[in-house]
Protein backbone atom coordinates (compact mmCIF):
# COMPACT_ATOMS: atom_id res chain seq x y z
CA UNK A 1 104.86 116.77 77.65
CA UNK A 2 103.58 113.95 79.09
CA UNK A 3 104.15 111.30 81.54
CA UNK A 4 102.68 107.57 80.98
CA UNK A 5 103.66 105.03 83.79
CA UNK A 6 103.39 100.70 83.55
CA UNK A 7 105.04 100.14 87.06
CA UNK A 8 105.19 96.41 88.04
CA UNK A 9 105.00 94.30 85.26
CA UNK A 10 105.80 90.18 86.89
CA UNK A 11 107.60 88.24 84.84
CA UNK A 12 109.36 85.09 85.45
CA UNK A 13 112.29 84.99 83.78
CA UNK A 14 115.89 82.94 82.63
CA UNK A 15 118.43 85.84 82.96
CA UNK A 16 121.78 85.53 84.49
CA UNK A 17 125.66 84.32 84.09
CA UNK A 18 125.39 80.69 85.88
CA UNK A 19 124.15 77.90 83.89
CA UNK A 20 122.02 77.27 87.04
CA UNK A 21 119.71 80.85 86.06
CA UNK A 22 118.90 79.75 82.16
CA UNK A 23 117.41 76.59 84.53
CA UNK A 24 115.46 77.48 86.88
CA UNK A 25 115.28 81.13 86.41
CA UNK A 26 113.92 83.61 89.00
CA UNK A 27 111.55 86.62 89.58
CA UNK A 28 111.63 90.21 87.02
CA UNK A 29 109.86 93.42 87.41
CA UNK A 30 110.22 95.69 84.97
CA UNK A 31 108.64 99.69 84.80
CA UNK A 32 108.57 101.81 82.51
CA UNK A 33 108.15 105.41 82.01
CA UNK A 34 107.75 106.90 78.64
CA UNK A 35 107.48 110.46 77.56
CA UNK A 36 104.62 111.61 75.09
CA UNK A 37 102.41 114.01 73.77
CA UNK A 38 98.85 112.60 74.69
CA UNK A 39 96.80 115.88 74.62
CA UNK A 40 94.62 114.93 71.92
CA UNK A 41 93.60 111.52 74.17
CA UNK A 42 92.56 113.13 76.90
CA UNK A 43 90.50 115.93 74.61
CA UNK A 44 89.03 112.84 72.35
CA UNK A 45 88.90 109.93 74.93
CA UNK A 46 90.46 108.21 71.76
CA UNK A 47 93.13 105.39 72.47
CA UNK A 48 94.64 105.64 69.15
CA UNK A 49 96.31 109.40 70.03
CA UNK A 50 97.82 107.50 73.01
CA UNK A 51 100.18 104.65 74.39
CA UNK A 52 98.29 101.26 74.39
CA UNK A 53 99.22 100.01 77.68
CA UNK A 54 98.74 96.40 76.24
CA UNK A 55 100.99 96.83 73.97
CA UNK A 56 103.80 98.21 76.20
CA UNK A 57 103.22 95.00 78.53
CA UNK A 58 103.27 93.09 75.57
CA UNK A 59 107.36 94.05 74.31
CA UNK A 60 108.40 93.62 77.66
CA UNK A 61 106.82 90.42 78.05
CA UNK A 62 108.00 89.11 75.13
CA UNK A 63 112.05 90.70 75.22
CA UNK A 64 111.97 89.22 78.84
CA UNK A 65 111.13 85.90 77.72
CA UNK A 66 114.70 85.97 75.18
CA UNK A 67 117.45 84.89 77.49
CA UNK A 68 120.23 87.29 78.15
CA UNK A 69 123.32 86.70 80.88
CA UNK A 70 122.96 90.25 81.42
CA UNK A 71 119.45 92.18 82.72
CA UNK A 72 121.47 95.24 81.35
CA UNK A 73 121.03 93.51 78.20
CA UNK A 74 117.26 92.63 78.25
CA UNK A 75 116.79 96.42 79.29
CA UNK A 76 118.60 98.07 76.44
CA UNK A 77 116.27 95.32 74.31
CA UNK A 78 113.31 96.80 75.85
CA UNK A 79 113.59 99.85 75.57
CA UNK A 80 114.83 99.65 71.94
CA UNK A 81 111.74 97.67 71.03
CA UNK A 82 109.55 100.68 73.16
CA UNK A 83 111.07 103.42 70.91
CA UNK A 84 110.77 101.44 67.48
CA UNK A 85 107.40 100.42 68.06
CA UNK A 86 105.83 103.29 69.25
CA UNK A 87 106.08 106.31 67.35
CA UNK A 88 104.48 108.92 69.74
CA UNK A 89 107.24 108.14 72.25
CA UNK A 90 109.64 111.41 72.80
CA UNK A 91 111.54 109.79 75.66
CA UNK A 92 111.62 106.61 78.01
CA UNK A 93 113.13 104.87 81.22
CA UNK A 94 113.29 101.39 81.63
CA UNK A 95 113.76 99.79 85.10
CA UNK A 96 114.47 96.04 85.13
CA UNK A 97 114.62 94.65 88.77
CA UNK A 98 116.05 91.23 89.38
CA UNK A 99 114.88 89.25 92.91
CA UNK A 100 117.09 87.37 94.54
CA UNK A 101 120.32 87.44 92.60
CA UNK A 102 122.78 84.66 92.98
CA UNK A 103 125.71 86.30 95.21
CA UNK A 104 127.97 85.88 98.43
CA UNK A 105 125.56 87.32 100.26
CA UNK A 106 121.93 88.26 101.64
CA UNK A 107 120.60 90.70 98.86
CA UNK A 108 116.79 91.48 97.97
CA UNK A 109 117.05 92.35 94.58
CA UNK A 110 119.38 94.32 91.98
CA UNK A 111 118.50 96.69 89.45
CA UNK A 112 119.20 98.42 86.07
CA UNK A 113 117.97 101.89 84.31
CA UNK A 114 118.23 102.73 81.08
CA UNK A 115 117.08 106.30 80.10
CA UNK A 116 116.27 107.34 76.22
């Protein structure tokens, strides 16, 4: 088995509870670590016996951009999206990081993980 990383994708983003977050929105990075098989890849230097980065950049790109109150909810649509679309996946994490979350208090940034 096999370890693929995509650590850092930016996105700017409308998540959140308050009315005030589906407005102005805020700063996302999601990562994600997916489990495969890519043995043949690396033999053939062939991109279809692998994960196409692009395309992994693309889902989360586009789930992030469908507003959800909950960033444990644009997560679980991420990942289900990841393991539907790509069929050499065995097993995946998804990290979704949220800067600067509304609260009582001084916080950097909150985050979820979802593990398949």
């Amino acid at each position: 088995m096999h370890l693929i990383t995509v650590e850092g994708i930016n996105v700017y983003a409308y998540h959140g509870c308050l009315e005030e977050e589906g407005k102005i929105g805020g700063n996302y990075k999601v990562d994600v670590y997916m489990k495969t098989d890519f043995s043949e890849a690396a033999l053939l230097d062939d991109l279809t016996k692998t994960i196409d980065y692009v395309e992994v950049y693309d889902i989360v790109k586009t789930e992030m951009a469908i507003r959800s109150k909950l960033i444990e909810h644009a997560g679980q649509r991420i990942m289900d999206k990841l393991m539907s679309r790509l069929k050499s996946l065995k097993s995946c994490k998804v990290r979704v990081t949220k800067y600067n979350p509304p609260m009582n208090g001084n916080v950097e940034k909150v985050s979820i993980e979802i593990e398949s």
